[in-house]
N, C-alpha and C. Protein backbone atom coordinates (compact mmCIF):
# COMPACT_ATOMS: atom_id res chain seq x y z
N UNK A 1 31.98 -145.37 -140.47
CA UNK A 1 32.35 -146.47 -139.59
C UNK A 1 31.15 -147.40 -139.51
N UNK A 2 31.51 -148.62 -139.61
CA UNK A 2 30.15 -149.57 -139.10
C UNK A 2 29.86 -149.91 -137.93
N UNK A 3 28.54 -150.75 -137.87
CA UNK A 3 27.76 -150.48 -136.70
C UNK A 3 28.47 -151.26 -135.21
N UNK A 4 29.47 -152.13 -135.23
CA UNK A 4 30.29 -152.73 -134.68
C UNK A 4 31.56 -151.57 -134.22
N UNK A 5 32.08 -150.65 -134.80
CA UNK A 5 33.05 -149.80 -134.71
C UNK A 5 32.29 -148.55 -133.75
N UNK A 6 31.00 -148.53 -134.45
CA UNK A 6 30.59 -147.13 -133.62
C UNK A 6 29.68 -147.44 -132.17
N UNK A 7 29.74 -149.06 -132.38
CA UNK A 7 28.85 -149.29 -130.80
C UNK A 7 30.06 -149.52 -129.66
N UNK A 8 31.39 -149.94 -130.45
CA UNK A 8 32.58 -150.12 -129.46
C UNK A 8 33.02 -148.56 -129.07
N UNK A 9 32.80 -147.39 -130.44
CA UNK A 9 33.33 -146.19 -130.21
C UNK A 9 32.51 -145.44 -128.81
N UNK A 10 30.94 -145.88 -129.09
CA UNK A 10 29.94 -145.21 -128.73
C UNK A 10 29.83 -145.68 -126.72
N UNK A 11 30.16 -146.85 -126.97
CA UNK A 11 30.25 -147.53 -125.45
C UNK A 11 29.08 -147.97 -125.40
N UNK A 12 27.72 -148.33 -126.56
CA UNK A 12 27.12 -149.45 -126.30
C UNK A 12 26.97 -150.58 -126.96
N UNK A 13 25.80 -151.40 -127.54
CA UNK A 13 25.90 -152.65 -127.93
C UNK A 13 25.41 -152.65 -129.60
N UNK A 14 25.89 -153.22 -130.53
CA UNK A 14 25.37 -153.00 -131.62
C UNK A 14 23.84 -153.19 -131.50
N UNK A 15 23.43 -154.17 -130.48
CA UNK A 15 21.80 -154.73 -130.85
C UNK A 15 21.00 -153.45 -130.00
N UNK A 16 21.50 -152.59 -129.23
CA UNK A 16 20.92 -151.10 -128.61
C UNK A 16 21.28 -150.02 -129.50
N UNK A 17 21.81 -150.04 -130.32
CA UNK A 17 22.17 -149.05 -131.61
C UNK A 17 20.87 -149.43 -132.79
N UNK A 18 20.76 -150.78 -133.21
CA UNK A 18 19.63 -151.27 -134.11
C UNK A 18 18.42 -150.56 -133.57
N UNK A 19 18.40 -151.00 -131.92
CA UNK A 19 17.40 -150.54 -131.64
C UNK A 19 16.43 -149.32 -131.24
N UNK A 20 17.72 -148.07 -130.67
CA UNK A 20 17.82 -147.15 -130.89
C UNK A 20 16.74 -146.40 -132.46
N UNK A 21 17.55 -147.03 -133.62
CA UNK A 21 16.64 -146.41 -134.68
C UNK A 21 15.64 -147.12 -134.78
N UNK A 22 15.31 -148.39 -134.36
CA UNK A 22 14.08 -148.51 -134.75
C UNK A 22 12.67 -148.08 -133.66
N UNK A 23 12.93 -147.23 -132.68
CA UNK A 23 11.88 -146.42 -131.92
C UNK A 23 12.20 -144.95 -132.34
N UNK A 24 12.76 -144.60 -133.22
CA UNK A 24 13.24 -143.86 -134.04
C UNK A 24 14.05 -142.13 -132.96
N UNK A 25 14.84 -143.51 -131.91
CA UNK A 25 15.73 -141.78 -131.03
C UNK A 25 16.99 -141.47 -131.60
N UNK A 26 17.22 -142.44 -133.11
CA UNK A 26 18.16 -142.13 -133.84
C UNK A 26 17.69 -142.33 -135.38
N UNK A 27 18.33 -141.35 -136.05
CA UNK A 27 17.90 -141.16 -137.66
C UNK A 27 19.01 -143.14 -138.05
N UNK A 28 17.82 -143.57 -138.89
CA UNK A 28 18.35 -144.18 -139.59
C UNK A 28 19.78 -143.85 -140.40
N UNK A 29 20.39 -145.02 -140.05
CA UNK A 29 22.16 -144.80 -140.55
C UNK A 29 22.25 -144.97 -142.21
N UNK A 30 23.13 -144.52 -142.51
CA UNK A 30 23.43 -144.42 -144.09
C UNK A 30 23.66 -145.98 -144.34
N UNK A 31 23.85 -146.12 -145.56
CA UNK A 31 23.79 -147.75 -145.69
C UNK A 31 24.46 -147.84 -146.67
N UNK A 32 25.90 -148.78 -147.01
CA UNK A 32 26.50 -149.37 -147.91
C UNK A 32 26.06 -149.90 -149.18
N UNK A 33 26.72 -149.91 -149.92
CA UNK A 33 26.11 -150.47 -151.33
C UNK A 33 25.54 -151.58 -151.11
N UNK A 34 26.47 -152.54 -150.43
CA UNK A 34 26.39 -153.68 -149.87
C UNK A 34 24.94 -153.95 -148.50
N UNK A 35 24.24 -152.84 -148.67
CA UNK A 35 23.89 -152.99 -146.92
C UNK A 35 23.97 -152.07 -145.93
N UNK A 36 25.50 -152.41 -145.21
CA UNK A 36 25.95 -152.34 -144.12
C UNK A 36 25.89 -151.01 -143.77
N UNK A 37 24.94 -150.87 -142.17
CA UNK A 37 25.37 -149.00 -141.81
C UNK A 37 26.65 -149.08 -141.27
N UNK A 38 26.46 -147.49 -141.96
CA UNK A 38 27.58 -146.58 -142.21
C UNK A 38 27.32 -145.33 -140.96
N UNK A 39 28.18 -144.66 -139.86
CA UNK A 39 28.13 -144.01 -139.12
C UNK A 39 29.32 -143.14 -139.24
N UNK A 40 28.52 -141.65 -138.69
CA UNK A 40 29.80 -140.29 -138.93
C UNK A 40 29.57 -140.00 -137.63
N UNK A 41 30.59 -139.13 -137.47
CA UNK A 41 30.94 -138.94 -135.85
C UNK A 41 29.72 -138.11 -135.28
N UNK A 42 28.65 -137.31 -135.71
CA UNK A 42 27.52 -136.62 -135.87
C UNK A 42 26.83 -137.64 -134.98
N UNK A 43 26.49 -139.39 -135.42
CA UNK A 43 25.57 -140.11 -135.20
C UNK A 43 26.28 -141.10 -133.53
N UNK A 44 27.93 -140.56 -133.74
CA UNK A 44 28.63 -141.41 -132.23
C UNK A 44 28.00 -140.42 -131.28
N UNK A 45 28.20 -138.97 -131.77
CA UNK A 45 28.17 -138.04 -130.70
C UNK A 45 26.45 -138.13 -130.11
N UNK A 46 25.44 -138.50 -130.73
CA UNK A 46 24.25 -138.84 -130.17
C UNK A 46 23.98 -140.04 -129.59
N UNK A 47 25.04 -141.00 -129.98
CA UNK A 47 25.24 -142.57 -129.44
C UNK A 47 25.37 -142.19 -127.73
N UNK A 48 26.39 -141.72 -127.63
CA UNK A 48 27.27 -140.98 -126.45
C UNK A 48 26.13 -140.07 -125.47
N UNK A 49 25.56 -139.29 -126.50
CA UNK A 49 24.73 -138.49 -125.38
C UNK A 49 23.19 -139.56 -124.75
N UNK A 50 22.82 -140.64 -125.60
CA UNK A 50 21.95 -141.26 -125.12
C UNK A 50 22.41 -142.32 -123.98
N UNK A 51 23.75 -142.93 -124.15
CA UNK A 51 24.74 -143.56 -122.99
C UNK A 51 25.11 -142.55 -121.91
N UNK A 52 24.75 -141.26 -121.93
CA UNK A 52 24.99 -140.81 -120.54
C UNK A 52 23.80 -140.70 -120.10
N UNK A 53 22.56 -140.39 -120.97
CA UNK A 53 21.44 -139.65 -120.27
C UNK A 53 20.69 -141.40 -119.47
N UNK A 54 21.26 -142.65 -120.50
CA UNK A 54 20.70 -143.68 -119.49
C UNK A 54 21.41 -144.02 -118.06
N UNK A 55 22.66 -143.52 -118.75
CA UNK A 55 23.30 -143.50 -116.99
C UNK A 55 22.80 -142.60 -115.90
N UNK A 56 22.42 -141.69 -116.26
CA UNK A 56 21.95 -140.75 -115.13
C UNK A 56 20.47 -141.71 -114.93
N UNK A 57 19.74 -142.26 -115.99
CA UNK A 57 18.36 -142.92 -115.48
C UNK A 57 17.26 -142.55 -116.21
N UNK A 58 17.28 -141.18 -117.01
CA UNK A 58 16.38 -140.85 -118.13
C UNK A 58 15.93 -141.67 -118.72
N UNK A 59 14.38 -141.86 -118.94
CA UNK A 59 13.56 -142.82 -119.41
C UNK A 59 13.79 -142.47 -121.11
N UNK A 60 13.42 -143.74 -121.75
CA UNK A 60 13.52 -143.14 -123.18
C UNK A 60 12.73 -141.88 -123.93
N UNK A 61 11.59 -141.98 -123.46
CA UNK A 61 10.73 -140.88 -123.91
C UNK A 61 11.19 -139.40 -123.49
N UNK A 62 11.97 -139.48 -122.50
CA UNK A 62 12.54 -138.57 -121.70
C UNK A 62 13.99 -137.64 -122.56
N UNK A 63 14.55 -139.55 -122.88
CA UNK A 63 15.73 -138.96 -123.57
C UNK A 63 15.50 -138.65 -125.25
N UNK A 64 14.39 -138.87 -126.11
CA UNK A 64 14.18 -138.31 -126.82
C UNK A 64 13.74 -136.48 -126.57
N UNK A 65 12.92 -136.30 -126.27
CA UNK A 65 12.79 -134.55 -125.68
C UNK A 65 14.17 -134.08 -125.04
N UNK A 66 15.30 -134.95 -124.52
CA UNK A 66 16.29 -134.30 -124.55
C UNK A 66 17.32 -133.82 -125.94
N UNK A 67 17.35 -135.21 -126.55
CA UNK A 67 17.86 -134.88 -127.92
C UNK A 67 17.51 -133.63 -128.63
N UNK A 68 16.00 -133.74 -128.61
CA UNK A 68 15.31 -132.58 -129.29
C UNK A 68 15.78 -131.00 -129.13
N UNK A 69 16.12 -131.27 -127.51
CA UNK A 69 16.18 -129.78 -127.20
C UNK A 69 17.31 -129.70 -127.17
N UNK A 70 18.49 -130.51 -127.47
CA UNK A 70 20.09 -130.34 -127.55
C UNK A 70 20.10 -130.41 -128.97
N UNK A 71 19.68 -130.53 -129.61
CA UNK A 71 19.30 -130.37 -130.95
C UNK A 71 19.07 -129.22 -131.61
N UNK A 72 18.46 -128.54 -130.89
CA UNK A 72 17.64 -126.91 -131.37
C UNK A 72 18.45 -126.24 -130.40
N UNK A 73 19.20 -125.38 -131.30
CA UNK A 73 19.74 -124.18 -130.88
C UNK A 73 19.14 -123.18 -130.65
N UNK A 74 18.17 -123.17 -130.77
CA UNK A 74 17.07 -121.61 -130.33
C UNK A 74 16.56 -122.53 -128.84
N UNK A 75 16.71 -123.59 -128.10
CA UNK A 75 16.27 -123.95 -126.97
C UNK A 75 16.46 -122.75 -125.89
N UNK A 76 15.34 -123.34 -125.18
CA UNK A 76 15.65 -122.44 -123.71
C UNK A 76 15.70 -122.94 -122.57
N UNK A 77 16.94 -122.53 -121.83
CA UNK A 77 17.31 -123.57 -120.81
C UNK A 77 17.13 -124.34 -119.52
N UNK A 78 15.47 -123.33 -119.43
CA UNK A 78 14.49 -123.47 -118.24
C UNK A 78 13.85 -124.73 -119.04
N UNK A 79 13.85 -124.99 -119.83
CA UNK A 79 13.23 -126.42 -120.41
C UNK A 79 13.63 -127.56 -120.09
N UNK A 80 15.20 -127.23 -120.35
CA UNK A 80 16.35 -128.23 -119.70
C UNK A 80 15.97 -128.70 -118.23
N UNK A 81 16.12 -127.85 -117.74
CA UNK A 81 16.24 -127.42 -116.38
C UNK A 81 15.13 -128.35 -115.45
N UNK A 82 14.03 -127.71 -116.22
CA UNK A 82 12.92 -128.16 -115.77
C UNK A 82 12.52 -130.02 -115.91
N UNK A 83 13.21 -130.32 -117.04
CA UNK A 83 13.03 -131.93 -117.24
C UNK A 83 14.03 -132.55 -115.80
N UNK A 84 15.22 -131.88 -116.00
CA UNK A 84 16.08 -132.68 -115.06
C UNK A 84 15.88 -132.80 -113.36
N UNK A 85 14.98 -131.16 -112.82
CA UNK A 85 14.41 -131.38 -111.97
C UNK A 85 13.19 -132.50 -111.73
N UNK A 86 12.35 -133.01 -112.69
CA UNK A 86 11.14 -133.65 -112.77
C UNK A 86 11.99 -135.06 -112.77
N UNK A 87 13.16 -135.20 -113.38
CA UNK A 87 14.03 -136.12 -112.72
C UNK A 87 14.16 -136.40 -111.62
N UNK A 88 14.69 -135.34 -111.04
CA UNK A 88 15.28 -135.67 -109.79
C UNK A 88 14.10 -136.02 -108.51
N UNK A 89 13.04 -135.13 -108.84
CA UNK A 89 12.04 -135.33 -107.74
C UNK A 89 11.12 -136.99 -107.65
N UNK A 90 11.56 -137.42 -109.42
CA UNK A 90 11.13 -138.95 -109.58
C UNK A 90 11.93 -139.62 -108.94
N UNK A 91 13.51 -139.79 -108.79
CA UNK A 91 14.81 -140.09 -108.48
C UNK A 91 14.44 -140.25 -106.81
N UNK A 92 14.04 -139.48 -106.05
CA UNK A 92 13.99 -138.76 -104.75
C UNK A 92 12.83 -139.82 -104.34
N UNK A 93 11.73 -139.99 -104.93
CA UNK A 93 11.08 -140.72 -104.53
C UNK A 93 11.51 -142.40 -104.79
N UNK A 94 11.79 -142.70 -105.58
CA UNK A 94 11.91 -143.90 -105.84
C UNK A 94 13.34 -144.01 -104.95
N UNK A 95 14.16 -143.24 -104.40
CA UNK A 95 14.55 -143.49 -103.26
C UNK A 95 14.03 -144.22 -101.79
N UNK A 96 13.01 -143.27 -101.33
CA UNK A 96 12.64 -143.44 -100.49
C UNK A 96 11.61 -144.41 -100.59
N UNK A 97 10.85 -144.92 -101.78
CA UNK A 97 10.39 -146.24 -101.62
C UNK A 97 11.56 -147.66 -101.28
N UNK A 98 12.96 -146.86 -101.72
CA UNK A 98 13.32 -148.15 -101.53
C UNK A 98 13.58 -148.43 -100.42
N UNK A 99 14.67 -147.31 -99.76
CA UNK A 99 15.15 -147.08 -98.43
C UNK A 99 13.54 -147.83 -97.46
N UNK A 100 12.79 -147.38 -97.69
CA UNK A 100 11.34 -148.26 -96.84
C UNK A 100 11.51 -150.17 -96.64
N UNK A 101 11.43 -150.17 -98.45
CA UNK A 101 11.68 -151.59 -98.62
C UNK A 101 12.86 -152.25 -98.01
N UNK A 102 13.68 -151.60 -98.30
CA UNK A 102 15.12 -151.85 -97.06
C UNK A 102 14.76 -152.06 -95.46
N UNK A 103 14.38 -151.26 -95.05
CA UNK A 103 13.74 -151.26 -94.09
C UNK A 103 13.39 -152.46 -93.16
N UNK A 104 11.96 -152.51 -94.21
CA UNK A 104 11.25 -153.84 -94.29
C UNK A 104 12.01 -155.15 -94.20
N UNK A 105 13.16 -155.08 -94.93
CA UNK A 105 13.99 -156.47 -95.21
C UNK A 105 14.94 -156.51 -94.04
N UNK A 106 15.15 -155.18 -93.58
CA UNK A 106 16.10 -155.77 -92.26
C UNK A 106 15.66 -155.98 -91.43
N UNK A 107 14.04 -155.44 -90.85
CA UNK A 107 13.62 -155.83 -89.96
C UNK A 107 13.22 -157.22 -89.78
N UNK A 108 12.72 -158.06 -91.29
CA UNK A 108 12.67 -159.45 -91.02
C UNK A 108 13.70 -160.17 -91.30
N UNK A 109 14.83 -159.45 -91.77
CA UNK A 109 16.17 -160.34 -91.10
C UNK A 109 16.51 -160.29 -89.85
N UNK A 110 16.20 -159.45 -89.19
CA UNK A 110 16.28 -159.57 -87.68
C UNK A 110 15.31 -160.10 -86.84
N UNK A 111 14.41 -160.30 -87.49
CA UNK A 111 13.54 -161.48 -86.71
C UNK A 111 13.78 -163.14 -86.71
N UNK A 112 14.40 -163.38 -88.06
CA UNK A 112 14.73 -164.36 -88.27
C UNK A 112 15.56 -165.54 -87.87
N UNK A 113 15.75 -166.52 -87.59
CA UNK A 113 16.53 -166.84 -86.31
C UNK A 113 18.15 -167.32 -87.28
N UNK A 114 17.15 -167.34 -88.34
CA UNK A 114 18.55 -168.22 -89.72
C UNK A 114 19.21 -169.58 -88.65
N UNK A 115 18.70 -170.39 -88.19
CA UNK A 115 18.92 -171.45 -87.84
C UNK A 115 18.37 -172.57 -88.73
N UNK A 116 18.62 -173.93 -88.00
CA UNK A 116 18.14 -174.93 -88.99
C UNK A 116 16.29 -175.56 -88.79
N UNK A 117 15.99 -174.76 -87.99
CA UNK A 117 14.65 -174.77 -87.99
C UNK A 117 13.44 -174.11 -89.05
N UNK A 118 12.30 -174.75 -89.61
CA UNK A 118 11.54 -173.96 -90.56
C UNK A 118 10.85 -172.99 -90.57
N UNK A 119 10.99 -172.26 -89.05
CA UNK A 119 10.17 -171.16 -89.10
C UNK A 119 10.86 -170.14 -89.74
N UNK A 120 10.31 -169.01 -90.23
CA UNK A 120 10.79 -167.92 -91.02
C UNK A 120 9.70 -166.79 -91.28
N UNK A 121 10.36 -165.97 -90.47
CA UNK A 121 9.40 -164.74 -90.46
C UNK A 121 9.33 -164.31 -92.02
N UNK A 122 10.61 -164.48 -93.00
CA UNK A 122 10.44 -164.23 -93.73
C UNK A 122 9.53 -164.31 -95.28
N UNK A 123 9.70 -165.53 -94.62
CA UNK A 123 8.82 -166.51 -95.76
C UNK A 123 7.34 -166.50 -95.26
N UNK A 124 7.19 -166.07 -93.64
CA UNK A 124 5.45 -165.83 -93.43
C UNK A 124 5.10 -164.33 -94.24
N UNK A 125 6.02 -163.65 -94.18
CA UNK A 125 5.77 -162.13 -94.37
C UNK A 125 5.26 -162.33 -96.29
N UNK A 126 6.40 -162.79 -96.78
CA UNK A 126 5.96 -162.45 -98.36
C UNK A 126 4.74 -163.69 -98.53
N UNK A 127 4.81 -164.70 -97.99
CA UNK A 127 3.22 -165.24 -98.07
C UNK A 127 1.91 -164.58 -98.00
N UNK A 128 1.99 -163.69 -96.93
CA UNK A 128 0.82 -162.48 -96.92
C UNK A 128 0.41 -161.69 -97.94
N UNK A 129 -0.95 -161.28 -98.35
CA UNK A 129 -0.91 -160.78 -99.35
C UNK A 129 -0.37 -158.78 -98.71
N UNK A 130 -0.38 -158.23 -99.74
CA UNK A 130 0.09 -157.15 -99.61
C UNK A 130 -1.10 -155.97 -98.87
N UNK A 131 -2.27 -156.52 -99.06
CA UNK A 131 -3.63 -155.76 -97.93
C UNK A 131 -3.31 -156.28 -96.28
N UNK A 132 -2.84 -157.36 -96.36
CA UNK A 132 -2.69 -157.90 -94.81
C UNK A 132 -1.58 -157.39 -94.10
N UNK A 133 -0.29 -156.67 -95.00
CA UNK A 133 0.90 -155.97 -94.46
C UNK A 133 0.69 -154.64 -94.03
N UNK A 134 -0.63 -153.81 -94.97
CA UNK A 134 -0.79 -152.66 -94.68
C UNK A 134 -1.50 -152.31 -93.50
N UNK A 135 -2.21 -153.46 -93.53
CA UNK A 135 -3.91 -153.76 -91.97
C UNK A 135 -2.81 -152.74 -91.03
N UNK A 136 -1.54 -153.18 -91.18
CA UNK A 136 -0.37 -153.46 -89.10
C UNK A 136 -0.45 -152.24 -88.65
């Protein structure tokens, strides 16, 4: 199948399939007399597993060492295990930085009067540099 057939099969974009092999988290595709790659269901089914592991949020470097170890059948599954926790505890935090930043934003929407006047807590706040927010 070509690279148009297996990025519609695969559920992503032909120009993230190109690119895919060229940081090399996919083997270069077979190639037509003419050129054109050529894809077997072998190369959708890794298309597929790299479209879920970015949905969950796996960094690329991340989702290569996953390939690897879904790859090797002698794997062991505390390996697995262990990446997806180091996930989650990254996941967990970058939560709670945001939930903060949230925070932050409602409290100076609630200071704010959103009238037609120019004061704006908001616009004083991100004027500040980021040492003068921490001083409080």
């Amino acid at each position: 199948m070509n690279i148009g057939q297996a990025a519609k099969t695969a559920g992503v974009s032909a120009k993230m399939i190109r690119y895919y092999e060229s940081i090399g988290l996919i083997a270069p595709a077979g190639r037509t007399e003419a050129g054109y790659r050529q894809y077997a269901q072998a190369d959708l089914d890794t298309l597929k597993f790299i479209k879920r592991a970015r949905e969950l949020g796996f960094s690329l470097e991340r989702i290569q060492t996953l390939l690897e170890l879904w790859q090797n059948r002698s794997r062991k599954s505390h390996e697995v295990k262990a990446l997806a926790l180091a996930h989650i505890e990254a996941l967990d935090r970058d939560i709670a930085r945001l939930v903060g930043i949230r925070k932050q934003l409602e409290s100076l929407a609630r200071h704010c009067h959103g009238n037609d006047g120019p004061a704006c807590p908001i616009l004083d706040d991100l004027a500040r540099s980021s040492t003068d927010t921490t001083e409080k």
